[in-house]
PDB file of N, CA and C in Angstrom:
ATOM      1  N   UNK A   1      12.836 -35.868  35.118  1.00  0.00           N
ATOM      2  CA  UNK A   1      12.898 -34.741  36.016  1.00  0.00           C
ATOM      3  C   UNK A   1      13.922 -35.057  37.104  1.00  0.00           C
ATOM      4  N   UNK A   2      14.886 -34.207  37.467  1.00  0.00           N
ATOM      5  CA  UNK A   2      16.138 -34.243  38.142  1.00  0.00           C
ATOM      6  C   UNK A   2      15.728 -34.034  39.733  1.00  0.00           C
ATOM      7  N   UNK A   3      15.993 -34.307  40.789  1.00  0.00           N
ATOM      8  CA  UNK A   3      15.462 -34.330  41.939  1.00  0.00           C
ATOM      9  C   UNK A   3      15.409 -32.903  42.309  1.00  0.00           C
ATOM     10  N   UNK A   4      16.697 -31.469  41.588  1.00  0.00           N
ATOM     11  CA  UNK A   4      16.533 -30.530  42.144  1.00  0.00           C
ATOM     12  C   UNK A   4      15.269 -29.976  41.392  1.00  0.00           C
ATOM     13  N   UNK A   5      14.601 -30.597  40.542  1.00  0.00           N
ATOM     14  CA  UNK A   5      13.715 -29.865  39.811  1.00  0.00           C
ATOM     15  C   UNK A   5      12.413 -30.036  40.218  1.00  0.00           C
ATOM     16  N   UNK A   6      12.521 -31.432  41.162  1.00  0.00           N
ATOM     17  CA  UNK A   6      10.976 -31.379  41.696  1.00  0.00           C
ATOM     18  C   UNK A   6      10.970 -30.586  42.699  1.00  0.00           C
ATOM     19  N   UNK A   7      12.598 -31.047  43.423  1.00  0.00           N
ATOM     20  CA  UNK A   7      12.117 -29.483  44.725  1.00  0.00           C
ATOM     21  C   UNK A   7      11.359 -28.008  44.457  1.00  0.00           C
ATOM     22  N   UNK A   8      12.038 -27.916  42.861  1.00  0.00           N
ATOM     23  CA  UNK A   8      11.722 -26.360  42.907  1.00  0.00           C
ATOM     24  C   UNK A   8      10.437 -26.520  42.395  1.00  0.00           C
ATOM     25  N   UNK A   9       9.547 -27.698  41.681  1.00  0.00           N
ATOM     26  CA  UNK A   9       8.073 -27.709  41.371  1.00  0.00           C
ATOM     27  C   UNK A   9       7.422 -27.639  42.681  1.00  0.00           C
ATOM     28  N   UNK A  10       7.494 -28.563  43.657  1.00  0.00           N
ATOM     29  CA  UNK A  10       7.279 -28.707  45.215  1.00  0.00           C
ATOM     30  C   UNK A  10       7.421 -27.490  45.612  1.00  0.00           C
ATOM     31  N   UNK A  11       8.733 -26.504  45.582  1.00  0.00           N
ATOM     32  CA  UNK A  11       8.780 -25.502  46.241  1.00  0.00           C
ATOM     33  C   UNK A  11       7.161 -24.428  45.677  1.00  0.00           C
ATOM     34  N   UNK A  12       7.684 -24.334  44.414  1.00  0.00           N
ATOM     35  CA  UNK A  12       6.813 -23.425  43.601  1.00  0.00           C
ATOM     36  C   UNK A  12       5.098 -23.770  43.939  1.00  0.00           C
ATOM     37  N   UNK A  13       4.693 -25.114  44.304  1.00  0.00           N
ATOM     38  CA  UNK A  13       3.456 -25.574  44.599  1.00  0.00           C
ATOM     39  C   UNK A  13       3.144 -24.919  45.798  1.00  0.00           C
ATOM     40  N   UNK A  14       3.720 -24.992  46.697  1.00  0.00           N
ATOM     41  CA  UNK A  14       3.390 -24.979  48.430  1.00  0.00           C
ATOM     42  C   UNK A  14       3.420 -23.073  48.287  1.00  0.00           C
ATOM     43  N   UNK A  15       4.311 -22.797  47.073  1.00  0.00           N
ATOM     44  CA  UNK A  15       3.765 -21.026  47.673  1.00  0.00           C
ATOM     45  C   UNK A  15       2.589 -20.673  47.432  1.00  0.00           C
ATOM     46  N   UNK A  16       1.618 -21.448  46.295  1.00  0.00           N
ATOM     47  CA  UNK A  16       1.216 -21.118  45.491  1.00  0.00           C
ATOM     48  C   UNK A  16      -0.041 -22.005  47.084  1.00  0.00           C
ATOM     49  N   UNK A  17      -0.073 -22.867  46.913  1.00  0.00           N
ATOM     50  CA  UNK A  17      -1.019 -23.007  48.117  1.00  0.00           C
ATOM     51  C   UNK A  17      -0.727 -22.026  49.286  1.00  0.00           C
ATOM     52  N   UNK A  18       0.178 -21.523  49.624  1.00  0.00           N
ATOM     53  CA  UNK A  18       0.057 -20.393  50.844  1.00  0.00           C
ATOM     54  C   UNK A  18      -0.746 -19.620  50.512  1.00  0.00           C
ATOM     55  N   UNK A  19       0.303 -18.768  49.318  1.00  0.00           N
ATOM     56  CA  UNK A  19      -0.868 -17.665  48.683  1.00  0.00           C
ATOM     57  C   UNK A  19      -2.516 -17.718  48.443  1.00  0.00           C
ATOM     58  N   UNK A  20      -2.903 -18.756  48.356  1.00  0.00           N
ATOM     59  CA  UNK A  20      -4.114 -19.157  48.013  1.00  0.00           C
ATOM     60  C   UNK A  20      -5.164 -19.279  49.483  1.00  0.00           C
ATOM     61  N   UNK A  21      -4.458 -19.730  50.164  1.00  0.00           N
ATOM     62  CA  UNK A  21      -4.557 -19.839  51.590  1.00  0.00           C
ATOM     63  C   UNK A  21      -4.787 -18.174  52.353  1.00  0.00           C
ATOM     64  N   UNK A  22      -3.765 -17.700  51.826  1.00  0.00           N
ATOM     65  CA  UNK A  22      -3.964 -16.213  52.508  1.00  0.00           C
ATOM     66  C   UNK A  22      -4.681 -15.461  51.921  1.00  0.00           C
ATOM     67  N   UNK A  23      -5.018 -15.561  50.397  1.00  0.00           N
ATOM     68  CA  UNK A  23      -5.883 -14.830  49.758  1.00  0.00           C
ATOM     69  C   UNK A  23      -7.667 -15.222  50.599  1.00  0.00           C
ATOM     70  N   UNK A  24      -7.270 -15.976  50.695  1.00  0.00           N
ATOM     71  CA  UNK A  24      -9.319 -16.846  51.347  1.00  0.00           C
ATOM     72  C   UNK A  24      -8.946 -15.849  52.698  1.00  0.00           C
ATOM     73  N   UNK A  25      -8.134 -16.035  53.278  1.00  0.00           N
ATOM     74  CA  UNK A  25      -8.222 -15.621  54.828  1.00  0.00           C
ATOM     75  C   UNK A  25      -8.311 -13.998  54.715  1.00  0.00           C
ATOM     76  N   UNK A  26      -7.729 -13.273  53.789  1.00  0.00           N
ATOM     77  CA  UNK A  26      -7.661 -12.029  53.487  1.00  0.00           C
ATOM     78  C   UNK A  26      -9.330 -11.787  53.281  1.00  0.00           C
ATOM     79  N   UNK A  27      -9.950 -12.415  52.289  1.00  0.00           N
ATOM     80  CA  UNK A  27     -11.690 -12.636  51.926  1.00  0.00           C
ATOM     81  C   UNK A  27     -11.981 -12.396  53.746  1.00  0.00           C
ATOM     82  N   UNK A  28     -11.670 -13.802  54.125  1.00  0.00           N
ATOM     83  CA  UNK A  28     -12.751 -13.531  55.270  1.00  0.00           C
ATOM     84  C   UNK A  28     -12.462 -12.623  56.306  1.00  0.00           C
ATOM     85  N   UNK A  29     -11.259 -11.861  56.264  1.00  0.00           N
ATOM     86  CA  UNK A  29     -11.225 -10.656  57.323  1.00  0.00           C
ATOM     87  C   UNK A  29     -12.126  -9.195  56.773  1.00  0.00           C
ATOM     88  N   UNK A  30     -12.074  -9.144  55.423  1.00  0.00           N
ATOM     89  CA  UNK A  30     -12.572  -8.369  54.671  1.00  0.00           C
ATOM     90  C   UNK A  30     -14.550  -8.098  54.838  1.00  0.00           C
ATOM     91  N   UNK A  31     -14.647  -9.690  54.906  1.00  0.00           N
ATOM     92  CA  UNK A  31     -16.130  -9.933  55.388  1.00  0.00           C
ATOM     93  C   UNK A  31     -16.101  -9.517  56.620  1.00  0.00           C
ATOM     94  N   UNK A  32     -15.323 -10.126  57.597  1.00  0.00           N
ATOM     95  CA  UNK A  32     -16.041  -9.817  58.902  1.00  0.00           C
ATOM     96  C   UNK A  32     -15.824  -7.885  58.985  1.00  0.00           C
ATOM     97  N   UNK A  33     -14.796  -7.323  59.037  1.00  0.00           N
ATOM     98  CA  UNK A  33     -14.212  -5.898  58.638  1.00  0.00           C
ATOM     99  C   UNK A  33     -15.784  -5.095  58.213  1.00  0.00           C
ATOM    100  N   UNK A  34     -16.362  -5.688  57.063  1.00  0.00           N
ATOM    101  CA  UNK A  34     -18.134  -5.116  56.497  1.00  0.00           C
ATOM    102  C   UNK A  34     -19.124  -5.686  57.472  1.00  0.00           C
ATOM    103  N   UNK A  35     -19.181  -6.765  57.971  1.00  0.00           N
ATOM    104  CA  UNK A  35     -19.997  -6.835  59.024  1.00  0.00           C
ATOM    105  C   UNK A  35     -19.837  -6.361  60.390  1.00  0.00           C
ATOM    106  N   UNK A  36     -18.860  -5.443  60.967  1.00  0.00           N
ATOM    107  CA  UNK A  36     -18.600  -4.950  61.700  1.00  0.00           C
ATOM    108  C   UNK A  36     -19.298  -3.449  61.608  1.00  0.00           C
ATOM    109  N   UNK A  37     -18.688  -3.104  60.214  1.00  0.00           N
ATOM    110  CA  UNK A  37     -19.286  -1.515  59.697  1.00  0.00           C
ATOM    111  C   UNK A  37     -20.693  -1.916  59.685  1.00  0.00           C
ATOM    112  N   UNK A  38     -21.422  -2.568  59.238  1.00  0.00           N
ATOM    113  CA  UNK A  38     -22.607  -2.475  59.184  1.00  0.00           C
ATOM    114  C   UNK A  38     -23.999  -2.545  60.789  1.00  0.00           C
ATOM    115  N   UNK A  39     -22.538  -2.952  61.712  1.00  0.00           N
ATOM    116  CA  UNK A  39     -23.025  -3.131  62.814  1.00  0.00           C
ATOM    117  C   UNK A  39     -22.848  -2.108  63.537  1.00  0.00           C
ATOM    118  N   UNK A  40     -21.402  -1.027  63.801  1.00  0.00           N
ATOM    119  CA  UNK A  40     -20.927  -0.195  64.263  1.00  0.00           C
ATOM    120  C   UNK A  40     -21.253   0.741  64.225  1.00  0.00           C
ATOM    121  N   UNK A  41     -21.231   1.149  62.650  1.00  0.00           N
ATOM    122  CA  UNK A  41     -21.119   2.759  62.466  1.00  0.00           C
ATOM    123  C   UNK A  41     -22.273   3.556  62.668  1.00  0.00           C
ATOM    124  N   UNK A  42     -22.014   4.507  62.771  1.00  0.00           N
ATOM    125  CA  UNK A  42     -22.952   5.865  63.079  1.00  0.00           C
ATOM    126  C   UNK A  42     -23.121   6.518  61.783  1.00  0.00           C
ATOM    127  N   UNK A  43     -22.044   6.707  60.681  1.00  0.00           N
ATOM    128  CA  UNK A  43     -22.577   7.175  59.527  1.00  0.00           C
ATOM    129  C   UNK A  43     -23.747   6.702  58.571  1.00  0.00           C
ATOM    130  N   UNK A  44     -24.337   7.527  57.744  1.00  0.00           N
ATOM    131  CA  UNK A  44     -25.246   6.933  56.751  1.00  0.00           C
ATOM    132  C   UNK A  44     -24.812   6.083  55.707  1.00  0.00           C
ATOM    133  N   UNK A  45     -23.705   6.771  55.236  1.00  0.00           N
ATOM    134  CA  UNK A  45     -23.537   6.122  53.756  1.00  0.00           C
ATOM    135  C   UNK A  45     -22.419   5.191  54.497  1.00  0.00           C
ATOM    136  N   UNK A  46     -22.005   5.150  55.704  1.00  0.00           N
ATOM    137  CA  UNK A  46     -20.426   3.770  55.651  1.00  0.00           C
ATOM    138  C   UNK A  46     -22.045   2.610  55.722  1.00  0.00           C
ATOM    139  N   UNK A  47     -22.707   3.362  56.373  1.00  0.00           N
ATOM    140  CA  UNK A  47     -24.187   1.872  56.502  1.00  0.00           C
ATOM    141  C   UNK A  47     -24.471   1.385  55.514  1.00  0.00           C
ATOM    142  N   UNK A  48     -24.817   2.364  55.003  1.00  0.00           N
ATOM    143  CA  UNK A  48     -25.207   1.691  53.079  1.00  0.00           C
ATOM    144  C   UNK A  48     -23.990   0.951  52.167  1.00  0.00           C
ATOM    145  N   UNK A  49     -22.951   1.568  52.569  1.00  0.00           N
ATOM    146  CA  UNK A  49     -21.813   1.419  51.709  1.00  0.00           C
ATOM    147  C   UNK A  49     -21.630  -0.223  52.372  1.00  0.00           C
ATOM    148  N   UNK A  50     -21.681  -0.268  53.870  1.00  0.00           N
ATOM    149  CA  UNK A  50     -21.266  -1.973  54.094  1.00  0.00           C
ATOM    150  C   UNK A  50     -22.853  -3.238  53.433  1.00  0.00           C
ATOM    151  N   UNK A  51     -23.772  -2.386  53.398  1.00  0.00           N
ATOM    152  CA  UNK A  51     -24.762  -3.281  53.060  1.00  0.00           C
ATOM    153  C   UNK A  51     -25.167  -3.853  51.921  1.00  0.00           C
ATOM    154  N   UNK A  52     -24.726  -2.984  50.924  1.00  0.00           N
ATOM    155  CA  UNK A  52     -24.405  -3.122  49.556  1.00  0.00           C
ATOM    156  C   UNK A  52     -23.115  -4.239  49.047  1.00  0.00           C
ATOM    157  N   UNK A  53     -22.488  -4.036  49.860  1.00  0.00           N
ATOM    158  CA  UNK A  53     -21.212  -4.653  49.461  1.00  0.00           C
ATOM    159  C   UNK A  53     -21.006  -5.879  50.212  1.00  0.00           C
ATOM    160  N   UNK A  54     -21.897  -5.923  50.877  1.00  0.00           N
ATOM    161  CA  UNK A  54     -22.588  -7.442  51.680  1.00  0.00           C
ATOM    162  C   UNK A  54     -23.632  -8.463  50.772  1.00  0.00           C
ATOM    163  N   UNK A  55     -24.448  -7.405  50.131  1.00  0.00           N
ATOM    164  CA  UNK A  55     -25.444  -8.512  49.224  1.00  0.00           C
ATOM    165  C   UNK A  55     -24.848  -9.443  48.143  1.00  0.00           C
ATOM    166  N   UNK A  56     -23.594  -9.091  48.068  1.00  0.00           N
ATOM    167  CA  UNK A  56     -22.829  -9.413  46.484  1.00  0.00           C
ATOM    168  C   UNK A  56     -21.860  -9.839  47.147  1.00  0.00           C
ATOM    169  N   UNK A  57     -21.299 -10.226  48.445  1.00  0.00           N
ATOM    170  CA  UNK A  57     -20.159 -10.699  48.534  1.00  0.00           C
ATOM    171  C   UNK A  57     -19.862 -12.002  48.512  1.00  0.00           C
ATOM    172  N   UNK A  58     -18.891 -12.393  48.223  1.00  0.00           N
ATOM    173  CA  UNK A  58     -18.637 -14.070  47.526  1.00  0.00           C
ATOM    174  C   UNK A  58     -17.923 -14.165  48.906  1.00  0.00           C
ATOM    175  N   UNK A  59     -18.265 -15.261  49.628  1.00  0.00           N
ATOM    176  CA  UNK A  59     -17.003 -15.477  50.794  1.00  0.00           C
ATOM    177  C   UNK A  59     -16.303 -17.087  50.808  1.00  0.00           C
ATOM    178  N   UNK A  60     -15.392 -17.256  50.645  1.00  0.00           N
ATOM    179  CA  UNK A  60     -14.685 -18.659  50.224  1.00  0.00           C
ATOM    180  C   UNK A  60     -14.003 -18.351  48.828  1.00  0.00           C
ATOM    181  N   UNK A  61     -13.037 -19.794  49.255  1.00  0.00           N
ATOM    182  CA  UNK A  61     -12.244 -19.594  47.903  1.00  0.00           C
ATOM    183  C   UNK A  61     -12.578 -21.454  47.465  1.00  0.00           C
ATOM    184  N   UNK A  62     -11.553 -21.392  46.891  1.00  0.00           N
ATOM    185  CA  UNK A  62     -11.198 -23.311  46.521  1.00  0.00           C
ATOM    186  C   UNK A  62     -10.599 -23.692  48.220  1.00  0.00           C
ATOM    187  N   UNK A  63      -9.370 -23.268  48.565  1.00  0.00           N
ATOM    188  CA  UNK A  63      -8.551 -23.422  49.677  1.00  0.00           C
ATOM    189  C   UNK A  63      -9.078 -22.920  51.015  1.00  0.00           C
ATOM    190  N   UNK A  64     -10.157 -21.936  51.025  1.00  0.00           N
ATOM    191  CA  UNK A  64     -10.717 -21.545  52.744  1.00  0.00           C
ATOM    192  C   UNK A  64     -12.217 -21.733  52.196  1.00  0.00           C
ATOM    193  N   UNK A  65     -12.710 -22.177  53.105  1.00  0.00           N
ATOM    194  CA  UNK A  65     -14.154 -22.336  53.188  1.00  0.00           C
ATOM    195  C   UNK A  65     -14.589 -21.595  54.980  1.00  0.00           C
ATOM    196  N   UNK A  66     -15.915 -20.327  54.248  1.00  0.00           N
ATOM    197  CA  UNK A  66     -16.360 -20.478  55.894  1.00  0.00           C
ATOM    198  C   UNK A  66     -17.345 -20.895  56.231  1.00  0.00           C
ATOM    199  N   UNK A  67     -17.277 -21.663  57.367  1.00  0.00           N
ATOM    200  CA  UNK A  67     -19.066 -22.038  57.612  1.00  0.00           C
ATOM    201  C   UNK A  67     -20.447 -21.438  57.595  1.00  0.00           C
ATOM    202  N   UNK A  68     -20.257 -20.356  57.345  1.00  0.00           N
ATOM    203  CA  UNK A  68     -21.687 -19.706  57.017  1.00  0.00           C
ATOM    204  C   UNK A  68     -21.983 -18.111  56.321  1.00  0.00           C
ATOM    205  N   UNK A  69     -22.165 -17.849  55.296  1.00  0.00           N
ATOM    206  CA  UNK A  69     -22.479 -16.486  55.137  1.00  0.00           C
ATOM    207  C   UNK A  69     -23.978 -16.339  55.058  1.00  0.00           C
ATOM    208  N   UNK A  70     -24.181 -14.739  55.188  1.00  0.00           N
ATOM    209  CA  UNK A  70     -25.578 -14.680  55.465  1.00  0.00           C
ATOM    210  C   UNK A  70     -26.036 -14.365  54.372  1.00  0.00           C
ATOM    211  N   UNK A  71     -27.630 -14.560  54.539  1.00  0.00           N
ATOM    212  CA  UNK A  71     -27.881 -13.929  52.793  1.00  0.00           C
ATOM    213  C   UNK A  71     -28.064 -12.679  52.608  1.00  0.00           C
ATOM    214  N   UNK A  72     -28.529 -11.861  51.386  1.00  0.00           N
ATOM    215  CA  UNK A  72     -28.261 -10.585  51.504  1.00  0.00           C
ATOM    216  C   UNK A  72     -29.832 -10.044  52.250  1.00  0.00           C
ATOM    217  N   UNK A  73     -31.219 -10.901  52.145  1.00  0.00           N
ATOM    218  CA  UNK A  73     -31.770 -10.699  52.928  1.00  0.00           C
ATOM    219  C   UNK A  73     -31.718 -10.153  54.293  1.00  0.00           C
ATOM    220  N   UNK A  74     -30.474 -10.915  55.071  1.00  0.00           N
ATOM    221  CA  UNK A  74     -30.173 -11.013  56.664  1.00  0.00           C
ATOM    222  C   UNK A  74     -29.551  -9.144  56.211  1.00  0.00           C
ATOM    223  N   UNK A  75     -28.674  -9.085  55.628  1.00  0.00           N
ATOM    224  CA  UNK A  75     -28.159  -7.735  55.580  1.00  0.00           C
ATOM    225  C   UNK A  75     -28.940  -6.846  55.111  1.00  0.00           C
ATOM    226  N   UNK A  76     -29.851  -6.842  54.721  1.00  0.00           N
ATOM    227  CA  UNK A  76     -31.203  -5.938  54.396  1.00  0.00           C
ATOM    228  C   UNK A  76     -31.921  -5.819  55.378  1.00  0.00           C
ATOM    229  N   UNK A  77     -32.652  -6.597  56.471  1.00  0.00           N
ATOM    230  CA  UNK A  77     -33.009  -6.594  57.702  1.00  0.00           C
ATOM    231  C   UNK A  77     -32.145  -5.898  58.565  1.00  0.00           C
ATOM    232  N   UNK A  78     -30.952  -6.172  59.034  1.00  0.00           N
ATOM    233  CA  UNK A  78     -30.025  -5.548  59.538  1.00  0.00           C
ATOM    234  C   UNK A  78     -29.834  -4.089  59.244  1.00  0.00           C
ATOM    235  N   UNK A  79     -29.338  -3.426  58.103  1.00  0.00           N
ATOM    236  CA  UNK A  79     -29.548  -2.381  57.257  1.00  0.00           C
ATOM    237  C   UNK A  79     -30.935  -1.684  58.058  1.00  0.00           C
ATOM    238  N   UNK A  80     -32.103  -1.898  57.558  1.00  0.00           N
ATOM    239  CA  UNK A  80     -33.290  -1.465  57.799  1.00  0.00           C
ATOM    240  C   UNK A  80     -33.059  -1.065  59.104  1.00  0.00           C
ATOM    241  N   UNK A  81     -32.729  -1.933  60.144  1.00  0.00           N
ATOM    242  CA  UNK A  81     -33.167  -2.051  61.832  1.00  0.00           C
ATOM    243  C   UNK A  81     -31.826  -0.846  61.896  1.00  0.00           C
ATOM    244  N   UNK A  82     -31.132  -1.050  61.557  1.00  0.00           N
ATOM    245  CA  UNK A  82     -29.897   0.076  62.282  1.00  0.00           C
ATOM    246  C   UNK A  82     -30.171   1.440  61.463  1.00  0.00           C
ATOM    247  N   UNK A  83     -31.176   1.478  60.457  1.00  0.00           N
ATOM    248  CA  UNK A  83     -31.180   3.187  59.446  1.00  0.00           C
ATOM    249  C   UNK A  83     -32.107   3.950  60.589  1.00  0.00           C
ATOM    250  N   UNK A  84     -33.098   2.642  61.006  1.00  0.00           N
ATOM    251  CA  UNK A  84     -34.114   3.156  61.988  1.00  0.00           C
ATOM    252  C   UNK A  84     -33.325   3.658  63.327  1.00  0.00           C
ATOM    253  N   UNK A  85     -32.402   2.507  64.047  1.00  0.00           N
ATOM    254  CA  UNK A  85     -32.005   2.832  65.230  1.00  0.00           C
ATOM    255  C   UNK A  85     -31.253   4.390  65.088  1.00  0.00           C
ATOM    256  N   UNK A  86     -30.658   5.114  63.928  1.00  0.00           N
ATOM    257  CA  UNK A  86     -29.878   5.686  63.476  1.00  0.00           C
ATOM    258  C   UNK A  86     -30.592   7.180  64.115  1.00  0.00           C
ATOM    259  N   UNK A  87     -32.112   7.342  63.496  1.00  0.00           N
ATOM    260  CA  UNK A  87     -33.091   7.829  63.502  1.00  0.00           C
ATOM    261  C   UNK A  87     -33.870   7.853  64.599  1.00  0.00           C
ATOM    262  N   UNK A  88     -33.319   7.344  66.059  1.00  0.00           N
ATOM    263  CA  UNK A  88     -33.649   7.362  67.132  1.00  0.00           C
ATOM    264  C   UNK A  88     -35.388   6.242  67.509  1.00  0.00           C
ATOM    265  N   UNK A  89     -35.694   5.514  66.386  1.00  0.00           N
ATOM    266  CA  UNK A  89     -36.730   4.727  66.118  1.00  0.00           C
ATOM    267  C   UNK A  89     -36.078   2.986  65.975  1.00  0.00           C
ATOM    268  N   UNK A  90     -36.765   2.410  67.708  1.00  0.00           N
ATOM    269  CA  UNK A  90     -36.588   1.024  67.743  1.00  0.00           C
ATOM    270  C   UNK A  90     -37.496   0.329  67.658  1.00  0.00           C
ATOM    271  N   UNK A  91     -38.528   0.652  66.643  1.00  0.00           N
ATOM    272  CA  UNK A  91     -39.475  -0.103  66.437  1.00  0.00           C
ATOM    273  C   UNK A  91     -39.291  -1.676  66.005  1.00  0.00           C
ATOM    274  N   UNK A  92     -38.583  -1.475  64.661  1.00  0.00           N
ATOM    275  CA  UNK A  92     -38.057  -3.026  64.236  1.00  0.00           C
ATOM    276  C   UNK A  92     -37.499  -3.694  65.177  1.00  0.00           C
ATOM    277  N   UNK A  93     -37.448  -4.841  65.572  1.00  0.00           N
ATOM    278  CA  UNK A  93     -37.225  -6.002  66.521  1.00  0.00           C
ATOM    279  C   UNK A  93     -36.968  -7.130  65.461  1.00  0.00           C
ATOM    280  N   UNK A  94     -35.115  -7.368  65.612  1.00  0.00           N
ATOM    281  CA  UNK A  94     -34.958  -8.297  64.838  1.00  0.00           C
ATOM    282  C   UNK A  94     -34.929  -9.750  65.121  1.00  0.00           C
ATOM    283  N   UNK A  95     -35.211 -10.343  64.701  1.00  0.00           N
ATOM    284  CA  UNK A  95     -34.485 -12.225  66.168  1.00  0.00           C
ATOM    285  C   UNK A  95     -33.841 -13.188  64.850  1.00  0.00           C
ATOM    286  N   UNK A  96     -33.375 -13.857  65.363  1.00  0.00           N
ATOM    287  CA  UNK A  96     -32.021 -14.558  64.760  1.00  0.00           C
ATOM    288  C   UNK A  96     -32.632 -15.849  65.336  1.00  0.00           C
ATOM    289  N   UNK A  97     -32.889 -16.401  64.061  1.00  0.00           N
ATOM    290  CA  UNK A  97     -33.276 -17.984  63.800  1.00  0.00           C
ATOM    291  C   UNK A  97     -31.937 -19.086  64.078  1.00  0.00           C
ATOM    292  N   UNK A  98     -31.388 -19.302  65.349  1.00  0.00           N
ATOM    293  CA  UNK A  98     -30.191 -19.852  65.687  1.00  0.00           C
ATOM    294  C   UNK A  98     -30.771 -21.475  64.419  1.00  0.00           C
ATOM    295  N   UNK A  99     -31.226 -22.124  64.355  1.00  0.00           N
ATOM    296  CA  UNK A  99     -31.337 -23.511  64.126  1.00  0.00           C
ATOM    297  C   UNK A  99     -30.723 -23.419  61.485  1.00  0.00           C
ATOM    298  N   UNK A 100     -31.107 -22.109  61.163  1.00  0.00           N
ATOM    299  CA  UNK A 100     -30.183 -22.383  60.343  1.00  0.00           C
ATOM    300  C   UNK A 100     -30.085 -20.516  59.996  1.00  0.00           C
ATOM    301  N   UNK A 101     -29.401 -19.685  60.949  1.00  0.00           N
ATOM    302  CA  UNK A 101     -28.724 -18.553  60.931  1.00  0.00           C
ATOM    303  C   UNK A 101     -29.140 -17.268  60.634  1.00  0.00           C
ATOM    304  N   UNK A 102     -30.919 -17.269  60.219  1.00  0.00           N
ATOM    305  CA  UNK A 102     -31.044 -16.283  59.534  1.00  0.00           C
ATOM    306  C   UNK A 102     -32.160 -15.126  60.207  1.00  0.00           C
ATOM    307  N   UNK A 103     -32.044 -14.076  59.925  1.00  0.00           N
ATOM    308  CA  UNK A 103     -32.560 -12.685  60.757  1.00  0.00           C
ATOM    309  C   UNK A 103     -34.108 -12.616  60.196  1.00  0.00           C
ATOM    310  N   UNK A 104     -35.302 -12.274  60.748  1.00  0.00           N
ATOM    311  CA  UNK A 104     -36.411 -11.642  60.376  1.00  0.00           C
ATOM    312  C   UNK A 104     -36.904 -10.599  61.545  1.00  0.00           C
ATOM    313  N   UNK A 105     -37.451 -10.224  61.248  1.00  0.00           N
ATOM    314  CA  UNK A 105     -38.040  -8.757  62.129  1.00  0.00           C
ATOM    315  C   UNK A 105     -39.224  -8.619  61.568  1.00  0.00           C
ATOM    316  N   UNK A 106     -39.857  -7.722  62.761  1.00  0.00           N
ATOM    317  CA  UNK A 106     -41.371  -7.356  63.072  1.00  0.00           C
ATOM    318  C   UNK A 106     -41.160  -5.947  63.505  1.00  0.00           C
ATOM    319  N   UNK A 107     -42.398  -4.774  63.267  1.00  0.00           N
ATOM    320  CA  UNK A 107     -42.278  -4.012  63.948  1.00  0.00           C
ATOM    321  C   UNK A 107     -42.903  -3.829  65.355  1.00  0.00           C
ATOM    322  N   UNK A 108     -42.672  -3.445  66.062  1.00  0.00           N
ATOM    323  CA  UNK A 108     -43.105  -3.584  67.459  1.00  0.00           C
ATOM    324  C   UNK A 108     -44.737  -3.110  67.423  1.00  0.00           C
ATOM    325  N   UNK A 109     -44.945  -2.211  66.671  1.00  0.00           N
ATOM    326  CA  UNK A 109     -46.444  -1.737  66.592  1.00  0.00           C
ATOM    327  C   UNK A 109     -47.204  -2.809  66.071  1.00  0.00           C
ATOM    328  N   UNK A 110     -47.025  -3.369  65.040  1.00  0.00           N
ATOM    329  CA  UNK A 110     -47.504  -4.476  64.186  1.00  0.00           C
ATOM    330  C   UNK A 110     -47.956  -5.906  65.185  1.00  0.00           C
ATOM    331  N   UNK A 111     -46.612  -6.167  66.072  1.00  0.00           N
ATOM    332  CA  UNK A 111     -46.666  -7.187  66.821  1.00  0.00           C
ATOM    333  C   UNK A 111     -47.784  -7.682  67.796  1.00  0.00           C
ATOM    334  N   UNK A 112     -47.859  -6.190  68.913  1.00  0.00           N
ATOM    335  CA  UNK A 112     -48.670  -6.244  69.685  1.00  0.00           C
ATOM    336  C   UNK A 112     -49.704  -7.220  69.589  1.00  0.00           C
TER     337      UNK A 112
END
């Protein structure tokens, strides 16, 4: 192999890790982008439409790793608490288990 030929293997490698690189980072804007909708919106179906597409989402590649996705549980809780808030009903009370990330809820009547 001729020295200009590894450049262009070298060259051809490092795009191929960019690309790979930007494809993961593209993933995780895409994630946060649905966890935003699922937090934001006022419509019915963008709610459903981000919650659905949250239970099934793969986040990471080989080249980006993120430190934490939630499970589709957490987005089912979430889901639930905002169809209610939607509906002018804040009964559900969600809390966020900081020590390993994950959502459960109670209803406030239940609690008492």
């Amino acid at each position: 192999m001729t020295s200009e030929s590894q450049n262009y293997a070298a060259s051809e490698h490092l795009h191929s890790f960019s690309s790979a690189i930007k494809g993961g980072l593209s993933i995780g804007k895409q994630y946060v982008q649905l966890i935003d909708q699922l937090v934001d919106t006022n419509d019915l179906e963008e709610l459903l439409a981000a919650a659905q597409q949250l239970a099934v989402f793969k986040l990471g590649t080989k080249f980006v790793q993120f430190p934490h996705q939630y499970r589709s549980q957490d987005y089912y809780m979430l889901f639930m608490a905002r169809l209610l808030e939607l509906h002018q009903d804040q009964s559900l009370k969600l809390n966020l288990n900081k020590s390993n990330w994950t959502l459960s809820g109670g209803f406030s009547s239940l609690i008492r």
